[in-house]
PDB file of N, CA and C in Angstrom:
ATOM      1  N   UNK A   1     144.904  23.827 129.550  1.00  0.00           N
ATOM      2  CA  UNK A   1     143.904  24.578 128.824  1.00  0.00           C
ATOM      3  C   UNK A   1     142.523  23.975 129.043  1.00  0.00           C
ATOM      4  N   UNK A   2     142.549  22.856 128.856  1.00  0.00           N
ATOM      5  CA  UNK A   2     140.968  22.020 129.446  1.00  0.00           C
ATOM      6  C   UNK A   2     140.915  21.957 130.649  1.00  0.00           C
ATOM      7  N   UNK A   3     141.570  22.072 131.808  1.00  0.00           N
ATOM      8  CA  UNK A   3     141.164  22.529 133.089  1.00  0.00           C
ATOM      9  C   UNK A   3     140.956  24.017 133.027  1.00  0.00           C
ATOM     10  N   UNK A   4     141.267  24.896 132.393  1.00  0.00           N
ATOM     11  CA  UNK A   4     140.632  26.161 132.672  1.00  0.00           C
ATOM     12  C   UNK A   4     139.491  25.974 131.897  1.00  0.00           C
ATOM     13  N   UNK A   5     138.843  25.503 130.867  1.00  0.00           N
ATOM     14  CA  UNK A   5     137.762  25.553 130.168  1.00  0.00           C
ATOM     15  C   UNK A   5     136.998  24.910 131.564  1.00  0.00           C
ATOM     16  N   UNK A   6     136.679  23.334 132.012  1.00  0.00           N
ATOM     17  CA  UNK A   6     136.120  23.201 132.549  1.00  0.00           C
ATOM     18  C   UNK A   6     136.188  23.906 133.799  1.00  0.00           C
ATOM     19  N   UNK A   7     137.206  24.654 134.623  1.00  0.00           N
ATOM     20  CA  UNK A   7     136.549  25.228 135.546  1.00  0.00           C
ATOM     21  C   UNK A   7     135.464  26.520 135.515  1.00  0.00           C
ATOM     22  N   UNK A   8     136.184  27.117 134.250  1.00  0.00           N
ATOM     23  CA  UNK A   8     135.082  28.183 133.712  1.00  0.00           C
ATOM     24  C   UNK A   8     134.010  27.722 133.786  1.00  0.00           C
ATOM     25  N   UNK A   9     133.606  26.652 132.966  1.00  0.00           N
ATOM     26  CA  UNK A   9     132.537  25.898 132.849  1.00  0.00           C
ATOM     27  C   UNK A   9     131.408  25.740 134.546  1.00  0.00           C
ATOM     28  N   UNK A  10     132.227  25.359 135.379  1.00  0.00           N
ATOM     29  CA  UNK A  10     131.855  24.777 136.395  1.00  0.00           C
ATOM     30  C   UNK A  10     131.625  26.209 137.218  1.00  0.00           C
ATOM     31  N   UNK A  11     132.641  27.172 137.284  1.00  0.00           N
ATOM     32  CA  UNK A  11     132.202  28.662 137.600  1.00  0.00           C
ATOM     33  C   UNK A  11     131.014  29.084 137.248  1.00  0.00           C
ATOM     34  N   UNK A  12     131.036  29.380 136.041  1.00  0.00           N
ATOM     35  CA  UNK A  12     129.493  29.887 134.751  1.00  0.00           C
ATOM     36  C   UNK A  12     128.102  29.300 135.324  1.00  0.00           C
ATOM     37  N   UNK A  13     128.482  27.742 136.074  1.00  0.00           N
ATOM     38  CA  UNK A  13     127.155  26.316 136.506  1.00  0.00           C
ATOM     39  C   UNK A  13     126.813  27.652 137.749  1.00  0.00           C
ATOM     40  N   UNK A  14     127.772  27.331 138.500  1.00  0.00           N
ATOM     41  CA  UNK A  14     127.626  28.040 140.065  1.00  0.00           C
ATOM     42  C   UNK A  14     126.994  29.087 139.409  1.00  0.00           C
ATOM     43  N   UNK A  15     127.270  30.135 139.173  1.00  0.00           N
ATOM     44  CA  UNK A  15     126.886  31.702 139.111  1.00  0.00           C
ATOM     45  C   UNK A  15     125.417  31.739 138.787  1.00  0.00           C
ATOM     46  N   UNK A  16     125.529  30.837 137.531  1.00  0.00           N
ATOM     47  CA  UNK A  16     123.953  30.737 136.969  1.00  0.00           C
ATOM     48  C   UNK A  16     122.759  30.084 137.853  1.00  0.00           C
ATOM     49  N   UNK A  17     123.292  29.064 138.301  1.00  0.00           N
ATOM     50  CA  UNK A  17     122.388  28.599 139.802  1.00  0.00           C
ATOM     51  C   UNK A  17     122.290  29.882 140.775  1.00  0.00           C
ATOM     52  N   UNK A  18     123.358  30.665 141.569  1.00  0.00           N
ATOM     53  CA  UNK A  18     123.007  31.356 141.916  1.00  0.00           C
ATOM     54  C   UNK A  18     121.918  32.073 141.969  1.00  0.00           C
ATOM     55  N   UNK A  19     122.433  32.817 140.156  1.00  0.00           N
ATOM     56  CA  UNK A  19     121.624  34.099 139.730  1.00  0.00           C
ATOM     57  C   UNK A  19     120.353  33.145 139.860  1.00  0.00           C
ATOM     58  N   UNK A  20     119.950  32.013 139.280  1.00  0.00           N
ATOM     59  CA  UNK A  20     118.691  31.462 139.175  1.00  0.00           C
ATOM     60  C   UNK A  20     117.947  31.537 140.710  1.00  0.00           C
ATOM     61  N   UNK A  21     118.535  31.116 141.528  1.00  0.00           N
ATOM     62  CA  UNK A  21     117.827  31.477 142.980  1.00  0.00           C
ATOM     63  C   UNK A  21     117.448  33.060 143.253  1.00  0.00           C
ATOM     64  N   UNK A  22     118.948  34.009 142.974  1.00  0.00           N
ATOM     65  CA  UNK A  22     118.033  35.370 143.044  1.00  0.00           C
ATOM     66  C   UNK A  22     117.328  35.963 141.889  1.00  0.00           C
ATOM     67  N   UNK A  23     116.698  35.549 141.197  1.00  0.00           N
ATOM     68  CA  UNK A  23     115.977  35.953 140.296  1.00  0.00           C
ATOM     69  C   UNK A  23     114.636  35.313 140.947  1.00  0.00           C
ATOM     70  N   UNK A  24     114.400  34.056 141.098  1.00  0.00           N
ATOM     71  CA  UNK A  24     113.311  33.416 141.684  1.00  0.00           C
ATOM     72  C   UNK A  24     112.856  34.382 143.149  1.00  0.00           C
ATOM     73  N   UNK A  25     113.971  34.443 143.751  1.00  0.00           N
ATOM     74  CA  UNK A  25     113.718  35.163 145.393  1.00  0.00           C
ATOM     75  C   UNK A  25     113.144  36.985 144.673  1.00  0.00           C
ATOM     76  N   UNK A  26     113.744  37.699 143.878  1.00  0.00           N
ATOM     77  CA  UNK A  26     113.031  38.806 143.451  1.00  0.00           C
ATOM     78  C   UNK A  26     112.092  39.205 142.773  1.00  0.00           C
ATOM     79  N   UNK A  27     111.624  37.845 142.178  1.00  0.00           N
ATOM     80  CA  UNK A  27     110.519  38.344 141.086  1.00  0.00           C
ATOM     81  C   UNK A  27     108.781  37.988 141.878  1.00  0.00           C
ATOM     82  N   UNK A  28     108.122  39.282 140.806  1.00  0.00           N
ATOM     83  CA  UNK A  28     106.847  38.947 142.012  1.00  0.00           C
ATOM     84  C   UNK A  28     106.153  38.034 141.131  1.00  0.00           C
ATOM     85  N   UNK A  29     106.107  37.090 140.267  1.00  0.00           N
ATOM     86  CA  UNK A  29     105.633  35.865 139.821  1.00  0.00           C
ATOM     87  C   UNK A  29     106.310  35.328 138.586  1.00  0.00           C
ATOM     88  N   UNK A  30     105.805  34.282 138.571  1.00  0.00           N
ATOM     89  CA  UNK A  30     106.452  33.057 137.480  1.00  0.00           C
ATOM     90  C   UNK A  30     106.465  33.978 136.218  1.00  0.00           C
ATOM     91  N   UNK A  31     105.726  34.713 135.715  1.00  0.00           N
ATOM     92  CA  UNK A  31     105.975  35.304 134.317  1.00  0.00           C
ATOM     93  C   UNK A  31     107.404  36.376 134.429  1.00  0.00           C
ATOM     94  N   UNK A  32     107.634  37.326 135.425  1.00  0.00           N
ATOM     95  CA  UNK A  32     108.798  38.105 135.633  1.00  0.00           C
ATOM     96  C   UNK A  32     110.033  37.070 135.861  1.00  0.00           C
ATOM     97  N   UNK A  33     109.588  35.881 136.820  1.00  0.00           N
ATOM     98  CA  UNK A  33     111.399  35.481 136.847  1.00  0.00           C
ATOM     99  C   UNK A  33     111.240  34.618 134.927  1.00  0.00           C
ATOM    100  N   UNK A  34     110.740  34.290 134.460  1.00  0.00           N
ATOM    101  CA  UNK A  34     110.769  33.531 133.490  1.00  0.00           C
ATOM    102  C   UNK A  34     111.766  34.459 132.044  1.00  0.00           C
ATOM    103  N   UNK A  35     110.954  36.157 132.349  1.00  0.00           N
ATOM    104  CA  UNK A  35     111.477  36.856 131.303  1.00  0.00           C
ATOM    105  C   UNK A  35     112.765  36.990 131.983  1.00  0.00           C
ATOM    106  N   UNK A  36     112.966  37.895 133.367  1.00  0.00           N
ATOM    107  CA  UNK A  36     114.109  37.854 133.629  1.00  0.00           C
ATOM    108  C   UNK A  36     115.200  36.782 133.523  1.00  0.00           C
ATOM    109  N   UNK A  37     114.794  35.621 133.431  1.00  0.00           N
ATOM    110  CA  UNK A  37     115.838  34.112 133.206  1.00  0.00           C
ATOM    111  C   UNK A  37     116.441  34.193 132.166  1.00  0.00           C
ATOM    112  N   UNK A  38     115.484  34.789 130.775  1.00  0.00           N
ATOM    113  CA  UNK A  38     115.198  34.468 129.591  1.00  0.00           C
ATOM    114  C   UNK A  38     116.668  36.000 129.458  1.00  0.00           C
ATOM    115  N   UNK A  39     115.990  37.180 129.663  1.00  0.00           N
ATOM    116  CA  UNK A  39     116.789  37.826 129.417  1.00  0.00           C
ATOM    117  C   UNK A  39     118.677  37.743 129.657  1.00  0.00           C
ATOM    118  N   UNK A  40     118.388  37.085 131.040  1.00  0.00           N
ATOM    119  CA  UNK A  40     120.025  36.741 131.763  1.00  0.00           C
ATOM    120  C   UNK A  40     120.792  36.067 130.539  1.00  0.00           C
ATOM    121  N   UNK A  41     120.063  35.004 130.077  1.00  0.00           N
ATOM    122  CA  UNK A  41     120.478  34.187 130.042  1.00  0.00           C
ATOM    123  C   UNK A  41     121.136  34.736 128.258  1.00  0.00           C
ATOM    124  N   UNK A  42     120.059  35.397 127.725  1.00  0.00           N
ATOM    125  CA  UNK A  42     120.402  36.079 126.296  1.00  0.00           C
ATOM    126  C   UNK A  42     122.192  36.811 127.063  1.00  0.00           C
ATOM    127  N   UNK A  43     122.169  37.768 127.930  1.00  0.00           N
ATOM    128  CA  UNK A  43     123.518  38.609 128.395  1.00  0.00           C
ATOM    129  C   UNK A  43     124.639  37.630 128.259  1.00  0.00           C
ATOM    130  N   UNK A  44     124.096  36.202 129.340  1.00  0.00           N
ATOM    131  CA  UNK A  44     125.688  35.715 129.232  1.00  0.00           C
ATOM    132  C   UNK A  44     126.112  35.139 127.819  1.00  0.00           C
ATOM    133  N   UNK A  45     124.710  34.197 126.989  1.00  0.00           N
ATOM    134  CA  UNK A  45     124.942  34.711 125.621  1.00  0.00           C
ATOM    135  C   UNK A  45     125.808  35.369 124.728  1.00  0.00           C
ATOM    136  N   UNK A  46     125.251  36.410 124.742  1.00  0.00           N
ATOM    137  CA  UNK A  46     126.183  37.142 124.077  1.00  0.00           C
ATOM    138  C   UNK A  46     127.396  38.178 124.402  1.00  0.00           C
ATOM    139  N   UNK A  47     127.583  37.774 125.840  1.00  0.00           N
ATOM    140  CA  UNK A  47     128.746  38.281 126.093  1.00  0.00           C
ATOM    141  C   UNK A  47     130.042  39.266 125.693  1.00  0.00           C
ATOM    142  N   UNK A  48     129.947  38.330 125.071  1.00  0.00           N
ATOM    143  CA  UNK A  48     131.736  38.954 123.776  1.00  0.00           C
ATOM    144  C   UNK A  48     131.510  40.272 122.759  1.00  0.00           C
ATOM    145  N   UNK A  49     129.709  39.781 122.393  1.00  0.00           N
ATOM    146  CA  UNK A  49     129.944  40.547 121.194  1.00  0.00           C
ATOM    147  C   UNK A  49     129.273  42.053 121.676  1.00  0.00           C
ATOM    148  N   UNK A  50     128.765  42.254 123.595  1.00  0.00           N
ATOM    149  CA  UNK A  50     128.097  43.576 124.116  1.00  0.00           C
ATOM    150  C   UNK A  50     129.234  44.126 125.033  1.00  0.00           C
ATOM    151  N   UNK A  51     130.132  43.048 124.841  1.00  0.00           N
ATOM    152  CA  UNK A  51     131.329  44.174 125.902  1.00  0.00           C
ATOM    153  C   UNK A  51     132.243  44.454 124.536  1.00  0.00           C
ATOM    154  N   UNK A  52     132.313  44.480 123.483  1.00  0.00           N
ATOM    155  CA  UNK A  52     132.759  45.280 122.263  1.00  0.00           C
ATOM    156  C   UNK A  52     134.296  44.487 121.975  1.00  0.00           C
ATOM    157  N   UNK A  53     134.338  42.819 122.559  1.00  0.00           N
ATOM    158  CA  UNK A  53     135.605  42.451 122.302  1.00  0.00           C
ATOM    159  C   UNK A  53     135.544  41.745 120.684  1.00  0.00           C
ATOM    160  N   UNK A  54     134.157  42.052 119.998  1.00  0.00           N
ATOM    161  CA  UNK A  54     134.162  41.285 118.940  1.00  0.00           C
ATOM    162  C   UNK A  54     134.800  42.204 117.910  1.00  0.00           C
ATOM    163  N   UNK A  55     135.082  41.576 116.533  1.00  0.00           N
ATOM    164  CA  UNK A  55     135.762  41.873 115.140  1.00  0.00           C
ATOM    165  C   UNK A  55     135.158  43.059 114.820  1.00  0.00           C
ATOM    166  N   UNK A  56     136.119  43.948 114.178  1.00  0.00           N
ATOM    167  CA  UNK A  56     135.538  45.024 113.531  1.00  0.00           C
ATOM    168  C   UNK A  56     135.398  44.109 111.809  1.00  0.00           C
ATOM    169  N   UNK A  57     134.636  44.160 110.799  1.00  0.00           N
ATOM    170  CA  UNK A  57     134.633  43.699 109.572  1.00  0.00           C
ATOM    171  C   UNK A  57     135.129  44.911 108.517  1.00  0.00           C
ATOM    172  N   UNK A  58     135.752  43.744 107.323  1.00  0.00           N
ATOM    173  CA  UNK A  58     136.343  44.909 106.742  1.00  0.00           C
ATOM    174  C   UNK A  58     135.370  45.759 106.311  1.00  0.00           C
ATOM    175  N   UNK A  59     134.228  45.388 105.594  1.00  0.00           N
ATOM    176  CA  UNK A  59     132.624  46.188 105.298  1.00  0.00           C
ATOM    177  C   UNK A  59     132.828  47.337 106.726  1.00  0.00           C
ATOM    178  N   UNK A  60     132.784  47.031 107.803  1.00  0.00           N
ATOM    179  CA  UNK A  60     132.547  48.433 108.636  1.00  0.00           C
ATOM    180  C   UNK A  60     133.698  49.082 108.404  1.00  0.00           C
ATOM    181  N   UNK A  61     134.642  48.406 108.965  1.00  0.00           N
ATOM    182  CA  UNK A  61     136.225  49.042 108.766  1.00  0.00           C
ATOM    183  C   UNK A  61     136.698  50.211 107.572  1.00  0.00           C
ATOM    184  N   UNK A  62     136.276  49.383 106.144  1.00  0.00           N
ATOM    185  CA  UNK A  62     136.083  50.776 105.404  1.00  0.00           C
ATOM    186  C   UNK A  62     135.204  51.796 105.034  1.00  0.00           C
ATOM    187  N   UNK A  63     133.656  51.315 105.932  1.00  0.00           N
ATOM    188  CA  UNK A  63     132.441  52.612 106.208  1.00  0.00           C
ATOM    189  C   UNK A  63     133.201  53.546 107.003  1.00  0.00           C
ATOM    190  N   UNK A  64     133.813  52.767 108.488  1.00  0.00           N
ATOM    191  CA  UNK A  64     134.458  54.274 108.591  1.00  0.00           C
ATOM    192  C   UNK A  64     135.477  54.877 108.781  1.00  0.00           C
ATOM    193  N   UNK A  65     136.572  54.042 107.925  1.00  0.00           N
ATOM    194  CA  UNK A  65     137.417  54.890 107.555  1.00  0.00           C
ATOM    195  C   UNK A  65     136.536  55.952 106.055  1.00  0.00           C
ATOM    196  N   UNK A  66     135.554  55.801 105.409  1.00  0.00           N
ATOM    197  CA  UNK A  66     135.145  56.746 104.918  1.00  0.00           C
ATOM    198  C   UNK A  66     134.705  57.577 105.185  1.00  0.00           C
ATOM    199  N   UNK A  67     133.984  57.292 106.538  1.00  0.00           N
ATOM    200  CA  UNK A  67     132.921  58.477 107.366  1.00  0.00           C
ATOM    201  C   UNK A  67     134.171  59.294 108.042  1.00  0.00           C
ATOM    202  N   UNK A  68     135.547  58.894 108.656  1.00  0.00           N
ATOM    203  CA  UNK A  68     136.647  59.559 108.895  1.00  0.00           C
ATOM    204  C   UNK A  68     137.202  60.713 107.936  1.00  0.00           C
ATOM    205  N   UNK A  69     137.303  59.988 106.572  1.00  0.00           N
ATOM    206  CA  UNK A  69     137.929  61.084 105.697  1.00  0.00           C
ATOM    207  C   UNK A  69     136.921  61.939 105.184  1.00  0.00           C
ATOM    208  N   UNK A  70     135.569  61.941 104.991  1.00  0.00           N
ATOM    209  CA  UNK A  70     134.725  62.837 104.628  1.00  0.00           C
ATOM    210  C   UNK A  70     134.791  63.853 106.031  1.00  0.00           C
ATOM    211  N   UNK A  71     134.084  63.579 107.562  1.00  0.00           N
ATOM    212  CA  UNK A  71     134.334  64.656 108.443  1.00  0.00           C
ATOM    213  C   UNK A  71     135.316  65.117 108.373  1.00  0.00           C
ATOM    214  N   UNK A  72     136.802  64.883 107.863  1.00  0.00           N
ATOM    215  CA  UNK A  72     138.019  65.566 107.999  1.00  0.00           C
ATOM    216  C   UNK A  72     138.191  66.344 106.727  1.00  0.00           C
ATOM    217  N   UNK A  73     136.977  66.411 105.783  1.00  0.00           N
ATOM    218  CA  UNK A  73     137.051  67.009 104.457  1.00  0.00           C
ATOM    219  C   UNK A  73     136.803  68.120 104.896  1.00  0.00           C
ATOM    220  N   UNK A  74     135.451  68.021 105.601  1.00  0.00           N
ATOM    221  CA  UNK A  74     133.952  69.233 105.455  1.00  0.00           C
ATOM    222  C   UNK A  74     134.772  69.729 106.880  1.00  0.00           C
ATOM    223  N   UNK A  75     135.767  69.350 107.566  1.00  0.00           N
ATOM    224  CA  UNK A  75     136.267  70.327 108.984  1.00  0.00           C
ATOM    225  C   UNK A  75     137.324  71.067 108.427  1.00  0.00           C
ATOM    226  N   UNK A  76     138.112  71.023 107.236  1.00  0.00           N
ATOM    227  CA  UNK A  76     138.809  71.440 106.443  1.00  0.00           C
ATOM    228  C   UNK A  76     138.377  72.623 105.503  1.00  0.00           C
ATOM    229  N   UNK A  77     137.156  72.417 105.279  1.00  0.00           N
ATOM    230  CA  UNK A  77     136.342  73.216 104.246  1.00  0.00           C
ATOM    231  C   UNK A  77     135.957  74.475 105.263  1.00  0.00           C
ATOM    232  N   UNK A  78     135.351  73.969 106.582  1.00  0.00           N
ATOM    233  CA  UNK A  78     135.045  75.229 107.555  1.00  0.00           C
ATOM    234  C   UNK A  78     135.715  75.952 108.363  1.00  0.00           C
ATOM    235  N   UNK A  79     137.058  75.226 108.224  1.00  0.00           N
ATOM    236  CA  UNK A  79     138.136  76.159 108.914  1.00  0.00           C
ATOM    237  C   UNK A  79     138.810  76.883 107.824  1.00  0.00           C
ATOM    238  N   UNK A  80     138.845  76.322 106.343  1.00  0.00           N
ATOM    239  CA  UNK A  80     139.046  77.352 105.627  1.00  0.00           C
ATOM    240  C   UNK A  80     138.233  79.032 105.182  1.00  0.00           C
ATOM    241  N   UNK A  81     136.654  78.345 105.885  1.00  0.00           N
ATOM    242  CA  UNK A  81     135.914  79.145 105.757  1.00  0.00           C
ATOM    243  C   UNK A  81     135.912  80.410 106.790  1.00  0.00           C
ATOM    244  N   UNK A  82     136.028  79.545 107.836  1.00  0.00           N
ATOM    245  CA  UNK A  82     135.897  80.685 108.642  1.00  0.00           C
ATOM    246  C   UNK A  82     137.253  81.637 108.934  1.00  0.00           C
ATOM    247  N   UNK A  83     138.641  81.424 107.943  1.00  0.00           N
ATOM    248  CA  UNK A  83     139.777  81.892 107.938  1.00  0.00           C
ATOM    249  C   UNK A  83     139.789  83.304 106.919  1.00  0.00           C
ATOM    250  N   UNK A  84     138.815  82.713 106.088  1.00  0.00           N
ATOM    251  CA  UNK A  84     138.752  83.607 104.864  1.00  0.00           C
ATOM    252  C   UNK A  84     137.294  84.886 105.405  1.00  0.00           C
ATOM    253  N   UNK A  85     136.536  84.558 105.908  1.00  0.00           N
ATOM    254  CA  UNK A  85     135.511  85.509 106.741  1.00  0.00           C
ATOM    255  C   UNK A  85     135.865  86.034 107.477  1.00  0.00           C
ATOM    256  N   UNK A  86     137.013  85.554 108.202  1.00  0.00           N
ATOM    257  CA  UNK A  86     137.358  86.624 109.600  1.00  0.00           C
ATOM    258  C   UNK A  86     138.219  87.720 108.631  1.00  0.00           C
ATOM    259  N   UNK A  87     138.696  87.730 107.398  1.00  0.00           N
ATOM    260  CA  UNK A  87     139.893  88.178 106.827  1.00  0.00           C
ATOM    261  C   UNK A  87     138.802  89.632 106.321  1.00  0.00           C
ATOM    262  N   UNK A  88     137.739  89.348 105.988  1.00  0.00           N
ATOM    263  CA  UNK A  88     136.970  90.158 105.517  1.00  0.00           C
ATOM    264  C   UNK A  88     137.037  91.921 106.526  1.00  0.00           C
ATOM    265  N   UNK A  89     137.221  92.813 105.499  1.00  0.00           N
ATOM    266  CA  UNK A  89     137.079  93.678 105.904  1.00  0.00           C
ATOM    267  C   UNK A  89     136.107  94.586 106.324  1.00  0.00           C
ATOM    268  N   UNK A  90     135.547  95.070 107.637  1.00  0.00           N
ATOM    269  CA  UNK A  90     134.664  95.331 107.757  1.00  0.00           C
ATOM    270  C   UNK A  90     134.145  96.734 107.161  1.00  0.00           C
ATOM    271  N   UNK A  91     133.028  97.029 107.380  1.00  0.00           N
ATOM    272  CA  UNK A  91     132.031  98.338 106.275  1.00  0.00           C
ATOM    273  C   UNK A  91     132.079  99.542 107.378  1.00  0.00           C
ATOM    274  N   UNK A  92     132.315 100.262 106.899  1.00  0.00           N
ATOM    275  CA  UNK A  92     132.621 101.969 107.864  1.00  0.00           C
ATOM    276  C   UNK A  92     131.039 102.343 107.546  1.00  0.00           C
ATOM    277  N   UNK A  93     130.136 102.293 109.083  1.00  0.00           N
ATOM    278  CA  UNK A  93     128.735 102.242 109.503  1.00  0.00           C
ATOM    279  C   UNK A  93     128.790 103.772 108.937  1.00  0.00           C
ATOM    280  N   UNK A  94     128.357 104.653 108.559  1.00  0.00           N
ATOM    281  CA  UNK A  94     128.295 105.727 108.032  1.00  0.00           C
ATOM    282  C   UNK A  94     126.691 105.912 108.320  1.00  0.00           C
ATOM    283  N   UNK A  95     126.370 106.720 109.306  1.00  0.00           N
ATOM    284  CA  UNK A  95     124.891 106.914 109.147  1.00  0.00           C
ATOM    285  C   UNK A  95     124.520 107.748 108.464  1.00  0.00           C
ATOM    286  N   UNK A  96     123.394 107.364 108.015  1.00  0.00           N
ATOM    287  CA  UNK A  96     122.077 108.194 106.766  1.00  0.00           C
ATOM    288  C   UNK A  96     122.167 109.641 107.031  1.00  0.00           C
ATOM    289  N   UNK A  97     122.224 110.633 105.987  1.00  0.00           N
ATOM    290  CA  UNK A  97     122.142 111.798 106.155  1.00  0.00           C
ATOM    291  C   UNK A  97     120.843 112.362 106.891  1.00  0.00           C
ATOM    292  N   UNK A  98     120.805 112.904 107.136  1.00  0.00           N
ATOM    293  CA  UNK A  98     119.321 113.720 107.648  1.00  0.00           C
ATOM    294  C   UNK A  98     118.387 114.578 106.487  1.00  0.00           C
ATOM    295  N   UNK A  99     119.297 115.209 105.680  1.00  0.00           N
ATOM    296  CA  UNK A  99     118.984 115.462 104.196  1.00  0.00           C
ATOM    297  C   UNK A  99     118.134 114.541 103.186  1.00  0.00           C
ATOM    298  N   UNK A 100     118.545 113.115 103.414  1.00  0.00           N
ATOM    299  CA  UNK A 100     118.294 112.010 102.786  1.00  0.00           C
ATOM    300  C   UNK A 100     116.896 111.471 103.631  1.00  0.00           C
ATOM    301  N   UNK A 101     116.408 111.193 104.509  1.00  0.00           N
ATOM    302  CA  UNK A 101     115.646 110.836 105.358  1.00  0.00           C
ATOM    303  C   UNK A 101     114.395 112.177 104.920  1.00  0.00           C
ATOM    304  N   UNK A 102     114.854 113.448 105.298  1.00  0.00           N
ATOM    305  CA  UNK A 102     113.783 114.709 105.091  1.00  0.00           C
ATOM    306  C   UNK A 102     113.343 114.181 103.464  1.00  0.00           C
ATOM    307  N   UNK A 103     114.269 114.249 102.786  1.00  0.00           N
ATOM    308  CA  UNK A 103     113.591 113.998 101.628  1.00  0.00           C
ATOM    309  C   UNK A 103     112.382 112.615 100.940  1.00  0.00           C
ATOM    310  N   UNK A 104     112.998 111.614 101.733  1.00  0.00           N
ATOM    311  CA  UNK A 104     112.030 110.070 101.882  1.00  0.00           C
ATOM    312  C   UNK A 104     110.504 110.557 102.450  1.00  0.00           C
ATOM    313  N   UNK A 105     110.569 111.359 103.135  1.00  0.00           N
ATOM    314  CA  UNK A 105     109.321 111.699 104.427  1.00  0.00           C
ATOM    315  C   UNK A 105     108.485 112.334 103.362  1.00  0.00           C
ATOM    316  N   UNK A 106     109.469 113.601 102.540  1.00  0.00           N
ATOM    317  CA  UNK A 106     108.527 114.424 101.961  1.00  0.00           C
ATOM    318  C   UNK A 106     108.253 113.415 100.500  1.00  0.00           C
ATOM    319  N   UNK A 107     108.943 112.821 100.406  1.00  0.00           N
ATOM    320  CA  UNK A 107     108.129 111.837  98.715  1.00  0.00           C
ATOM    321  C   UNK A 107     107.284 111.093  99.529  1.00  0.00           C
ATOM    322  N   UNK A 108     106.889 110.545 100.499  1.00  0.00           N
ATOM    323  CA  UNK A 108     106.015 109.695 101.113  1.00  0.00           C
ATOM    324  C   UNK A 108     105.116 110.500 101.241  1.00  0.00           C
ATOM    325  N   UNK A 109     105.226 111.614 101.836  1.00  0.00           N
ATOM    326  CA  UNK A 109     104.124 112.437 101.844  1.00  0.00           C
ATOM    327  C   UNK A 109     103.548 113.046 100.873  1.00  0.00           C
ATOM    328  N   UNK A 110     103.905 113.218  99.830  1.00  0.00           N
ATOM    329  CA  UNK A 110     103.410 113.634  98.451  1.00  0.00           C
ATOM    330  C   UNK A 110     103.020 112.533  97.575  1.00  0.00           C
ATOM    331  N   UNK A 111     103.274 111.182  97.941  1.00  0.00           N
ATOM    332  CA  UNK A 111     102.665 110.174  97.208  1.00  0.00           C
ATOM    333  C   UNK A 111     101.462 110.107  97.805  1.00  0.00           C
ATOM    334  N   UNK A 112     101.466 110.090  99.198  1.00  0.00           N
ATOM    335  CA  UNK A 112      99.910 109.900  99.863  1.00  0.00           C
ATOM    336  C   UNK A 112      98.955 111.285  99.906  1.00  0.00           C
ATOM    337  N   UNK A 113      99.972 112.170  99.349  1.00  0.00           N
ATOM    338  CA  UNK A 113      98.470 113.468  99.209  1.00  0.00           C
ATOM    339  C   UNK A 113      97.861 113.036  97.649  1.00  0.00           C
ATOM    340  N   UNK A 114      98.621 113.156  96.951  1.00  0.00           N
ATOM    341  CA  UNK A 114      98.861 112.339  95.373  1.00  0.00           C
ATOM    342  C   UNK A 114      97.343 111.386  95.031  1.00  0.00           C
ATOM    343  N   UNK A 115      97.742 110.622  96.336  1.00  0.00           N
ATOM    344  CA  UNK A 115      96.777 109.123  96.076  1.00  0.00           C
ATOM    345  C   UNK A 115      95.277 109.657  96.805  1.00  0.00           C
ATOM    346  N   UNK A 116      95.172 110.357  97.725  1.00  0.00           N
ATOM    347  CA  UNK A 116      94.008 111.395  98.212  1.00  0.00           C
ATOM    348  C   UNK A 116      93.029 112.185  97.409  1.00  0.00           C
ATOM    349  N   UNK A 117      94.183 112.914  96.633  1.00  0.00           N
ATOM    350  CA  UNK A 117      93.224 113.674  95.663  1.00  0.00           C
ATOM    351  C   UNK A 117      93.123 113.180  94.130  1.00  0.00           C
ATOM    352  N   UNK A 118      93.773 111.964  94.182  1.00  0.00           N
ATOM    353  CA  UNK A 118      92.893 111.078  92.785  1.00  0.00           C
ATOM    354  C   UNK A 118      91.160 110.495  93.627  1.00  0.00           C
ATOM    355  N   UNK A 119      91.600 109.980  94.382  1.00  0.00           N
ATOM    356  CA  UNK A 119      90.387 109.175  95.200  1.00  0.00           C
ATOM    357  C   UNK A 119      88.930 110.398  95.148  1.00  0.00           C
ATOM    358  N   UNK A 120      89.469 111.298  95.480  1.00  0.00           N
ATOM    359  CA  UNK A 120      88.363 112.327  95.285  1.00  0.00           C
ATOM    360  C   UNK A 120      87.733 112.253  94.048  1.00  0.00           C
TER     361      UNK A 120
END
């Protein structure tokens, strides 16, 4: 187990020397390789906890198992909804009489002769 730690160890040396040479060979001055170093060096850092092998906590664990059972409430609520709307019976379009329409035209038109000869 301590020979794999230290060869890791001694792997991690190499790589980082590496990367340290191509970071130096790509950057166009001392302030870019410095952030870029800075940044690398944050990645291998934190490693564990950006490739997602870290702990879920129980605090998150039961946020979402709550955020689970509420979306499975309100997807429950809209499939009931939309079960009970499709069930709905639709309205027999019956168009407007023509009788009914002649008569709208002529009260419109007798309100506005109406309102004409008060104005006078």
């Amino acid at each position: 187990m301590a020979d794999t730690a230290a060869y890791s160890r001694k792997n991690e040396a190499i790589h980082d020397a590496e990367m340290a040479r191509v970071i130096a060979a790509e950057s166009r001055d001392e302030g870019e390789s410095r952030a870029t170093s800075e940044l690398y060096s944050a990645l291998v850092e934190h490693r564990g906890s950006l490739s997602g092998d870290g702990k879920i906590t129980d605090q998150d664990a039961a946020f979402s198992e709550s955020v689970r059972r509420e979306a499975s409430r309100r997807s429950a609520e809209i499939t009931a909804y939309r079960q009970t709307s499709s069930q709905l019976t639709p309205v027999d379009g019956k168009p407007i009489p023509r009788w009914l329409i002649i008569a709208w035209a002529i009260a419109v038109l007798a309100a506005v002769i109406a309102i004409l000869l008060l104005l006078r």
